[in-house]
C-alpha atoms as a PDB file:
ATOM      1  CA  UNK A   1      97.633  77.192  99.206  1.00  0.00           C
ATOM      2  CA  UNK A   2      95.194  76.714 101.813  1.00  0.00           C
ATOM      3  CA  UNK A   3      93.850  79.783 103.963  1.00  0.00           C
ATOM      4  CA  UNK A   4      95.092  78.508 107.167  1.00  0.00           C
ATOM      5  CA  UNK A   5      98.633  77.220 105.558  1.00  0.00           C
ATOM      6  CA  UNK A   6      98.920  80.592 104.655  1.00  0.00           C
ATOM      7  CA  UNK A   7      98.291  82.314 107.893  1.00  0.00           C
ATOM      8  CA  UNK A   8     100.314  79.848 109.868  1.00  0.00           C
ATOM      9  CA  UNK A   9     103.006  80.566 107.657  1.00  0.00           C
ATOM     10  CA  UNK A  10     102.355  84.499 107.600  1.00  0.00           C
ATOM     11  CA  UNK A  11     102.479  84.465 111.576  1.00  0.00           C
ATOM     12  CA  UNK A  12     106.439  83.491 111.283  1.00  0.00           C
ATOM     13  CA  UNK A  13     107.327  86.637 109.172  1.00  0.00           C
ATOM     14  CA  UNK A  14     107.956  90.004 110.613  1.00  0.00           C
ATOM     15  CA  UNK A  15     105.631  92.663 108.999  1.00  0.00           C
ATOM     16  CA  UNK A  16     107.401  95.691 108.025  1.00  0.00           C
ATOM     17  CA  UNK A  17     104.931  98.399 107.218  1.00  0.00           C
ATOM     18  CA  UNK A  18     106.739 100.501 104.167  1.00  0.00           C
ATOM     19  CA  UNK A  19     107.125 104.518 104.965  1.00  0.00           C
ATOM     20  CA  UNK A  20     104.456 104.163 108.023  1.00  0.00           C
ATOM     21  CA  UNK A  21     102.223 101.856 105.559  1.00  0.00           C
ATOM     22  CA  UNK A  22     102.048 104.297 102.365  1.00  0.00           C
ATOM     23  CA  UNK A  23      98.456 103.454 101.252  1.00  0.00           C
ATOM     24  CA  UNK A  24      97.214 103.070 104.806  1.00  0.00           C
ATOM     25  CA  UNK A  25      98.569 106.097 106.160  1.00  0.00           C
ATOM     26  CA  UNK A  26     100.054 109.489 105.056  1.00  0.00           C
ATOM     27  CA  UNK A  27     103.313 108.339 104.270  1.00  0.00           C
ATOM     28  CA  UNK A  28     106.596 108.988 106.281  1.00  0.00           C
ATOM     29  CA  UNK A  29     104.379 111.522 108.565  1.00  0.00           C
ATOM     30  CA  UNK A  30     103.945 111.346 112.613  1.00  0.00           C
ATOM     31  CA  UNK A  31     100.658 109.959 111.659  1.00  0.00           C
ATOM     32  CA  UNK A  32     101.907 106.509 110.239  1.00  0.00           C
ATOM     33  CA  UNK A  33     104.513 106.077 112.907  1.00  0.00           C
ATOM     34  CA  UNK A  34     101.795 106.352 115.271  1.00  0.00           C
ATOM     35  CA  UNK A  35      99.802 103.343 113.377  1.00  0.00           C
ATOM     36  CA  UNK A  36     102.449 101.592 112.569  1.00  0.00           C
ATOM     37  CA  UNK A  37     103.470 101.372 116.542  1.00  0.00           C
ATOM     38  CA  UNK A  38      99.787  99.329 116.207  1.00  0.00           C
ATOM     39  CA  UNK A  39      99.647  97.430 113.625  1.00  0.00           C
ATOM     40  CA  UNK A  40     103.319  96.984 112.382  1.00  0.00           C
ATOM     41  CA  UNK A  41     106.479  94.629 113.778  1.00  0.00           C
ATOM     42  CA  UNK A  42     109.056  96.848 112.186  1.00  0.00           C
ATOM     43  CA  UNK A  43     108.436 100.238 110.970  1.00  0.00           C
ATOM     44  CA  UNK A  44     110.195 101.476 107.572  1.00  0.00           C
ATOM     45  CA  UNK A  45     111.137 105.567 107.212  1.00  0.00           C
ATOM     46  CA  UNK A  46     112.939 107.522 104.276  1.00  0.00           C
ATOM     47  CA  UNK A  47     115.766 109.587 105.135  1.00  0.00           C
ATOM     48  CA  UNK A  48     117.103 112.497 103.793  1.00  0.00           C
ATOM     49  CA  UNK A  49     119.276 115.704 104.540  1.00  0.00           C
ATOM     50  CA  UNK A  50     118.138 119.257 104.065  1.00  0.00           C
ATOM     51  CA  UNK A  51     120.782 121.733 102.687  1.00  0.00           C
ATOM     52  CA  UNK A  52     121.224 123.218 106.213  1.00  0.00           C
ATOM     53  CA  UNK A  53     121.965 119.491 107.326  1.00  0.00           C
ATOM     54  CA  UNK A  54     118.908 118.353 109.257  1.00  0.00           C
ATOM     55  CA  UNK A  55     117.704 114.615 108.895  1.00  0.00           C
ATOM     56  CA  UNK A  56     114.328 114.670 107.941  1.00  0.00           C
ATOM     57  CA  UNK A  57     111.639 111.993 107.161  1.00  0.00           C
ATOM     58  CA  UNK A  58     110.992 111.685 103.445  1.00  0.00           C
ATOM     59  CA  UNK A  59     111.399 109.953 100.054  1.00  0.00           C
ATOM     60  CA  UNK A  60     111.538 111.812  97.344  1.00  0.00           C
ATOM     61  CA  UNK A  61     114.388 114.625  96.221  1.00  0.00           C
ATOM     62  CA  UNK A  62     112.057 116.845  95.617  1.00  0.00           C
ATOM     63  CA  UNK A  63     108.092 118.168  97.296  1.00  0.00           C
ATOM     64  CA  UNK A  64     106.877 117.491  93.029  1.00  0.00           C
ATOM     65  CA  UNK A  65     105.222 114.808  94.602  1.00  0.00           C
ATOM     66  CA  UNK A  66     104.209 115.906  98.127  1.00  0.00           C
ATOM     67  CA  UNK A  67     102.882 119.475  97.664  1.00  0.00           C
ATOM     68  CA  UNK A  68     103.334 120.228  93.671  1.00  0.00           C
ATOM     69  CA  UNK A  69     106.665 122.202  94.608  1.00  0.00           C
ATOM     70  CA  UNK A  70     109.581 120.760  92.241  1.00  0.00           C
ATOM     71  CA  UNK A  71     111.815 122.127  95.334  1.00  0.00           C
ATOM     72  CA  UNK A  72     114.749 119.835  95.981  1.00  0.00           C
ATOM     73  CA  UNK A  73     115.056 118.313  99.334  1.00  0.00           C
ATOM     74  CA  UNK A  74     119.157 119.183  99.273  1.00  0.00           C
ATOM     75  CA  UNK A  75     118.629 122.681  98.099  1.00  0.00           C
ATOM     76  CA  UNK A  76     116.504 123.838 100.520  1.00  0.00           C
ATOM     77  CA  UNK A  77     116.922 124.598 104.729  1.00  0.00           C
ATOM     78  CA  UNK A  78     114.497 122.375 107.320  1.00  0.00           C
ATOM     79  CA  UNK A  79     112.859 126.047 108.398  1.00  0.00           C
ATOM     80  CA  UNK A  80     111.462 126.465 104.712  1.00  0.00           C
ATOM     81  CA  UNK A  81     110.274 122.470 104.820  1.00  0.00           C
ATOM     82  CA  UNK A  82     108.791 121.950 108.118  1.00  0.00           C
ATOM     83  CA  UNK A  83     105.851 124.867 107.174  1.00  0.00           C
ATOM     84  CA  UNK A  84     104.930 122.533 104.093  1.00  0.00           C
ATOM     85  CA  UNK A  85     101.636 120.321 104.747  1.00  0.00           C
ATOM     86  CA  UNK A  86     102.378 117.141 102.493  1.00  0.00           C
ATOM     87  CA  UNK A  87      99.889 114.991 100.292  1.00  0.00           C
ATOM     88  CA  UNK A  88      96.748 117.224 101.132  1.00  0.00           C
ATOM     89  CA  UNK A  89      96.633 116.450 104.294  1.00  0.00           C
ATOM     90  CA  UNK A  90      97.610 118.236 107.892  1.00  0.00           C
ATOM     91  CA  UNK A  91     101.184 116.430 107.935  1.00  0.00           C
ATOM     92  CA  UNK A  92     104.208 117.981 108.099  1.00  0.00           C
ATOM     93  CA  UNK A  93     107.696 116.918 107.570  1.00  0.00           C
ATOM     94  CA  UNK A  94     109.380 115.284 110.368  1.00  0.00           C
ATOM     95  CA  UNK A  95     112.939 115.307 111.591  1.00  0.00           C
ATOM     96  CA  UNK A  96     114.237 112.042 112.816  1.00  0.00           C
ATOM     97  CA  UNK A  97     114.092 113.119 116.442  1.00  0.00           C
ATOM     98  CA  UNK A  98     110.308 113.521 116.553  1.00  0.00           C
ATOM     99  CA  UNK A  99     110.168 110.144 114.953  1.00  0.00           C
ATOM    100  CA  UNK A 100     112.198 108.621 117.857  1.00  0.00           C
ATOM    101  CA  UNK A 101     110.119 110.467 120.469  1.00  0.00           C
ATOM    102  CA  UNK A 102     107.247 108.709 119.323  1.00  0.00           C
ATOM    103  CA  UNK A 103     108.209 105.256 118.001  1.00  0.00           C
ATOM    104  CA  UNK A 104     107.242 102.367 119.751  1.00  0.00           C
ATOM    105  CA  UNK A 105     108.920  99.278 117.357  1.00  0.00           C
ATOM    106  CA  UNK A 106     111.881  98.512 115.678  1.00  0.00           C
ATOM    107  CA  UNK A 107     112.740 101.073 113.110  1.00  0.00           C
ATOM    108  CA  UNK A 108     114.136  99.980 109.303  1.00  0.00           C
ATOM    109  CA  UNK A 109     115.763 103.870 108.594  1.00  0.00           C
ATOM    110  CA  UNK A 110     116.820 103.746 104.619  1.00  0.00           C
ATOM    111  CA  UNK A 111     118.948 106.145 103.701  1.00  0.00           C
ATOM    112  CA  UNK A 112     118.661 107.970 100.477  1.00  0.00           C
ATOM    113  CA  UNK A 113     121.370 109.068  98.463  1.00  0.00           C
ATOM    114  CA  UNK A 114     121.962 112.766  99.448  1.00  0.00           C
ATOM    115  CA  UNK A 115     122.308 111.823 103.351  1.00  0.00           C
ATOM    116  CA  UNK A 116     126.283 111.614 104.666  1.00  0.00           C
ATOM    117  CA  UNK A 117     126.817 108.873 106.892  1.00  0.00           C
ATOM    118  CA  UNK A 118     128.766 110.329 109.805  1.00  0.00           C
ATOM    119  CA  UNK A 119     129.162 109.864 113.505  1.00  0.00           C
ATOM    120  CA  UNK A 120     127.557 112.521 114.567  1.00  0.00           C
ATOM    121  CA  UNK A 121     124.002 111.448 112.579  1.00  0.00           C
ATOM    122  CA  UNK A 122     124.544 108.412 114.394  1.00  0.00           C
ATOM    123  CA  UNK A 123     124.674 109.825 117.661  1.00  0.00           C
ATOM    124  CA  UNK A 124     120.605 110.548 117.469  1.00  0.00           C
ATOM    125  CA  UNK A 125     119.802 107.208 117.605  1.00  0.00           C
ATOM    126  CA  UNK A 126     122.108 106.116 121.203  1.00  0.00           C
ATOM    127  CA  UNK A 127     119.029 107.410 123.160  1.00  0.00           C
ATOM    128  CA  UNK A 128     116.248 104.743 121.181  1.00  0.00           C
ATOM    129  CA  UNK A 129     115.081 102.099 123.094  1.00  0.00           C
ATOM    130  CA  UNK A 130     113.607  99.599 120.260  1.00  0.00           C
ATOM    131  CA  UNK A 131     115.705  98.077 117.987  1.00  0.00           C
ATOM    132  CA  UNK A 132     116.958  99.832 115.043  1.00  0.00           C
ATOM    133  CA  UNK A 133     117.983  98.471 111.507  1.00  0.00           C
ATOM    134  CA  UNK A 134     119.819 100.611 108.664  1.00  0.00           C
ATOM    135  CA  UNK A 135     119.630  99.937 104.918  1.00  0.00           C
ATOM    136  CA  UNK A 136     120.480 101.503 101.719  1.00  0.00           C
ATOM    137  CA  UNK A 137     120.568 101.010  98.058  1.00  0.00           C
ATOM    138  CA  UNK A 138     124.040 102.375  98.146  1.00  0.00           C
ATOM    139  CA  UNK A 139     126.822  99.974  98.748  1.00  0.00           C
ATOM    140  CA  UNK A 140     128.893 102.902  99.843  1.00  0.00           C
ATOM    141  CA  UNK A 141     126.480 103.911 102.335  1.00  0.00           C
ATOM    142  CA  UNK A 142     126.642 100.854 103.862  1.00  0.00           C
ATOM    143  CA  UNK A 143     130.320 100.392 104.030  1.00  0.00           C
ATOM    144  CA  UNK A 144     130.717 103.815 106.001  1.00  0.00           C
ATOM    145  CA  UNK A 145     127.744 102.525 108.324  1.00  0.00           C
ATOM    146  CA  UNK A 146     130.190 100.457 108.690  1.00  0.00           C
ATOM    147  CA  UNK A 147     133.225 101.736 109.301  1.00  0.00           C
ATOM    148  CA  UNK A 148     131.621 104.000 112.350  1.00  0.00           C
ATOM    149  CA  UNK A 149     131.837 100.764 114.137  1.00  0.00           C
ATOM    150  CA  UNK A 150     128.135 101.538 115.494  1.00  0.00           C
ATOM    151  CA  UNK A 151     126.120  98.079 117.037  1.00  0.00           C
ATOM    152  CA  UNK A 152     123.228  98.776 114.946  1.00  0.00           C
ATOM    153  CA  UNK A 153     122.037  95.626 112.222  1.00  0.00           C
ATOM    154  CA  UNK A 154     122.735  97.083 108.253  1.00  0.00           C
ATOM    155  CA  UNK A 155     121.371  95.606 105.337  1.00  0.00           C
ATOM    156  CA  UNK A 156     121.983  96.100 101.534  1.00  0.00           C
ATOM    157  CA  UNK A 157     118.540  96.468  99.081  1.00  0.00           C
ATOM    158  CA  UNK A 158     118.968  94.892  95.934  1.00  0.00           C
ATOM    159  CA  UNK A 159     116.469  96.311  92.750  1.00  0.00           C
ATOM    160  CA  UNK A 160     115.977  94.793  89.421  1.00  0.00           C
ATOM    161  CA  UNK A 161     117.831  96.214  87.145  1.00  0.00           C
ATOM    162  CA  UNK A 162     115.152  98.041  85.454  1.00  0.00           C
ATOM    163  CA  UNK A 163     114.522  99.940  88.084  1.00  0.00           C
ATOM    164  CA  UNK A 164     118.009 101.841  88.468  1.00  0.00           C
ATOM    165  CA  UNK A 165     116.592 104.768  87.319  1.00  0.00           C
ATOM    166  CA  UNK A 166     113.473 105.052  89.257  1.00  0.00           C
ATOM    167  CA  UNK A 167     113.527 108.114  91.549  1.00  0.00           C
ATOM    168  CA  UNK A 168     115.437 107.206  94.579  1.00  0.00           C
ATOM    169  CA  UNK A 169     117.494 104.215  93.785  1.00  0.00           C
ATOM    170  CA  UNK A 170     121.301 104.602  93.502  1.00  0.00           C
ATOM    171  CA  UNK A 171     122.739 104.043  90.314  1.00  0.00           C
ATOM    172  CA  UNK A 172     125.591 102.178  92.394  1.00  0.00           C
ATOM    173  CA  UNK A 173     122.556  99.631  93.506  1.00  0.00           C
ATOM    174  CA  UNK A 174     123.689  95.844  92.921  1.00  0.00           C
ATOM    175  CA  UNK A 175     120.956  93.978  91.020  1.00  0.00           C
ATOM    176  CA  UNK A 176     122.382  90.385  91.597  1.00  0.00           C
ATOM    177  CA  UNK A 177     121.327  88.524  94.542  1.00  0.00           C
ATOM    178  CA  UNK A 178     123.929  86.728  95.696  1.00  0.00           C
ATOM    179  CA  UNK A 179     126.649  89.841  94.482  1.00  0.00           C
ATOM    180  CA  UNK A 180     124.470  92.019  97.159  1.00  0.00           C
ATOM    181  CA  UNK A 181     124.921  88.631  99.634  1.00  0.00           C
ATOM    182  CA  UNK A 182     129.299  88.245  99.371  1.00  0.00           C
ATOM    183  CA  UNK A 183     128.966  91.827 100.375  1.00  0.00           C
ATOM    184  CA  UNK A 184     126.813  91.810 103.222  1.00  0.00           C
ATOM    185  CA  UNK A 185     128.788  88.576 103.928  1.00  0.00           C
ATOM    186  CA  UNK A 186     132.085  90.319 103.685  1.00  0.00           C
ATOM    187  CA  UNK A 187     130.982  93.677 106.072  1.00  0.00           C
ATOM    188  CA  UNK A 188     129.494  90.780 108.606  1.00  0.00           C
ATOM    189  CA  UNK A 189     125.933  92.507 108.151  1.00  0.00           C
ATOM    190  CA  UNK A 190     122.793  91.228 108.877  1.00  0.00           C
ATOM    191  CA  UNK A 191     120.307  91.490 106.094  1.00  0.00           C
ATOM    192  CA  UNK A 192     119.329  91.744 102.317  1.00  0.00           C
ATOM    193  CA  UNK A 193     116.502  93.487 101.282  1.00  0.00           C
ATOM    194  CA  UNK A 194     115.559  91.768  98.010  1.00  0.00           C
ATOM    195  CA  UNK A 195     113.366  92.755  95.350  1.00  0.00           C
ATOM    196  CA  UNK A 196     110.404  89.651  94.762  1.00  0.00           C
ATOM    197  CA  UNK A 197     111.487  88.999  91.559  1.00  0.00           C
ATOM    198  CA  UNK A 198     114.888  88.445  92.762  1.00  0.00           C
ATOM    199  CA  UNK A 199     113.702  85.829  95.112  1.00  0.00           C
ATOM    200  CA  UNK A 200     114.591  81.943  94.401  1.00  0.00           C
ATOM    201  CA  UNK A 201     115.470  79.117  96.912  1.00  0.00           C
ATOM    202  CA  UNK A 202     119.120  78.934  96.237  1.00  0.00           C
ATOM    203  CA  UNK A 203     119.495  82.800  97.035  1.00  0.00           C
ATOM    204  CA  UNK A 204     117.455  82.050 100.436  1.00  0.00           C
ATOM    205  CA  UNK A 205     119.187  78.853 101.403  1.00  0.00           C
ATOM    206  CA  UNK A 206     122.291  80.617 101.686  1.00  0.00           C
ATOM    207  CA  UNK A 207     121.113  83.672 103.050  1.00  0.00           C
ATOM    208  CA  UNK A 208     119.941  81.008 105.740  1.00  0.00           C
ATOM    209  CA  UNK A 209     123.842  79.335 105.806  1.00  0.00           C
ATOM    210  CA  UNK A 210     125.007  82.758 106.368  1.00  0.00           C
ATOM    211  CA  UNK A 211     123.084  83.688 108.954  1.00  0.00           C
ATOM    212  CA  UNK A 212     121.655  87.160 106.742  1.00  0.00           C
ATOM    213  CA  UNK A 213     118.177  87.400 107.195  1.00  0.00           C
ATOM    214  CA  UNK A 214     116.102  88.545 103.476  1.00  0.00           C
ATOM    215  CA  UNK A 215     113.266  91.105 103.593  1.00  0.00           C
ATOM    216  CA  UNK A 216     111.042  90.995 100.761  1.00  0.00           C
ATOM    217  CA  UNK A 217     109.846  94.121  98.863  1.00  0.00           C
ATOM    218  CA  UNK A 218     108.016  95.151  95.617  1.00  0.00           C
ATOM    219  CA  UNK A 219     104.685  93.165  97.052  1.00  0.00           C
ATOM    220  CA  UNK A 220     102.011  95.061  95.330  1.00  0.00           C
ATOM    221  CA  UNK A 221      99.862  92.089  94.979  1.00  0.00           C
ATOM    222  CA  UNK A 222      98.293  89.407  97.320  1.00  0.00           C
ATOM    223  CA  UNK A 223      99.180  87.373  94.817  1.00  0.00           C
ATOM    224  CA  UNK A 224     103.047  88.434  95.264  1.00  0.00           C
ATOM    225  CA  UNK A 225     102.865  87.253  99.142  1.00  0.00           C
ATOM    226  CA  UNK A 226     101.122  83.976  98.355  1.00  0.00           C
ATOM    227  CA  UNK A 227     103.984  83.206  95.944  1.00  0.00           C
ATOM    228  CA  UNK A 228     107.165  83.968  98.736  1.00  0.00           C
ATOM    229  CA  UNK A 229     105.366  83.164 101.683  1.00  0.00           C
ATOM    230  CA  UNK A 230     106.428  79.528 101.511  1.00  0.00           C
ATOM    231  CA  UNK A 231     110.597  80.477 100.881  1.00  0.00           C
ATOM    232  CA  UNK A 232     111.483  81.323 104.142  1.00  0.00           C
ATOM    233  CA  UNK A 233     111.862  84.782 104.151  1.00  0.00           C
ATOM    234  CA  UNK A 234     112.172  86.748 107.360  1.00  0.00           C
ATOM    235  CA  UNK A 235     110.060  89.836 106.759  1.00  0.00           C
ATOM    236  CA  UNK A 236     107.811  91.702 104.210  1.00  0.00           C
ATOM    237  CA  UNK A 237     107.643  95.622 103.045  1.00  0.00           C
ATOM    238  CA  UNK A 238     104.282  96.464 102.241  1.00  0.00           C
ATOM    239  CA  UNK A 239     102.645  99.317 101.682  1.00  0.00           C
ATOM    240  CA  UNK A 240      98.825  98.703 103.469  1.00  0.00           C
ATOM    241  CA  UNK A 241      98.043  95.694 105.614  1.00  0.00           C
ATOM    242  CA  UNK A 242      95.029  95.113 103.295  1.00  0.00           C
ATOM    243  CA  UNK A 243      97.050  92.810 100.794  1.00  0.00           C
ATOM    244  CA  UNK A 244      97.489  90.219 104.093  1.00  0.00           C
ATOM    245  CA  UNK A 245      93.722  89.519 104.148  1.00  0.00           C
END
């Protein structure tokens, strides 16, 4: 593929710049909202719930990762987490109201499995003035999204199956494209989040009939976005705006 096919084609695709740009940024952090409001068309955040049921900004269950604390995220109150720097750096964790103070784009919020969908989360976002999309891995998540009756777009993110027991990805996760497309059909949602390898042209032609828009993630390679970039696909996840170049 030519250079300039490439960009031409790039230019119709909604960037979506994956927990604030992970390897660009320190991830899911004030930091990366503030350079994704830059550089980004749609910004992606983690959320999760804290055991004295605060909505925070982060991916994994635990700090292992973050600090070197195996402290779960569900076990422990927001006034123990927010004095935690994260990933050697001056970042704290954020709760989702900071985040919407200072966002600037359309926000993709995916929640992780510990967070309970109810109305009164949902009343935090009535006040944002972008546009705001909600995924999960969780079908179930997604149904009571749902049933709040809320005006917000939802879509469903479908994994390989070898992947179901990566940290963070519900065992209840559907793993077939067009399984994870009759159910956003039958809710009337808006989008699939699709793992590359679950990508073909049948799967997008009738995402396309259907009016569901696909977002494309596990793009670790420039090689990955060279191979969809020509399907039709609405929007990519990636992790550092290096592997458009």
């Amino acid at each position: 593929m030519s250079y300039i096919i490439y960009m031409d084609n790039l230019n119709d695709i909604k960037i979506i710049g994956h927990r604030g740009l992970a390897k660009d940024n320190v991830e899911n952090t004030i930091q990366a909202v503030k350079s994704a409001n830059k550089t980004c068309d749609i910004v992606e955040l983690d959320i999760r719930q804290t055991k004295d049921g605060k909505y925070i900004i982060f991916h994994d269950d635990t700090l292992k990762r973050a600090s070197g604390l195996n402290t779960p995220i569900k076990d422990t109150d927001y006034s123990t987490l927010k004095n935690h720097t994260i990933f050697k750096s001056k970042q704290k964790i954020p709760l989702i109201s900071e985040v919407l103070n200072l966002c600037e784009i359309p926000i993709l919020f995916e929640f992780k499995k510990d967070v309970d969908i109810t109305s009164k989360l949902f009343k935090q976002f009535k006040s944002y003035d972008e546009k705001l999309l909600f995924q999960s891995f969780n079908p179930k998540q997604i149904r009571k999204i749902n049933n709040l009756d809320v005006d917000y777009d939802i879509g469903l993110i479908c994994p390989r199956a070898n992947l179901l027991n990566h940290t963070g990805v519900s065992t209840n996760s559907i793993t077939h494209s067009e399984k994870g497309l009759n159910f956003i059909c039958e809710l009337d949602g808006d989008f699939l989040t699709l793992h590359r390898k679950l990508l073909s042209e049948d799967i997008i032609y009738k995402c396309n009939k259907n009016n569901i828009e696909i977002y494309a993630w596990g793009l670790s390679k420039k090689e990955h976005i060279q191979e969809i970039i020509q399907l039709g696909i609405d929007g990519i996840i990636v992790d550092s705006l290096s592997i458009l170049d």
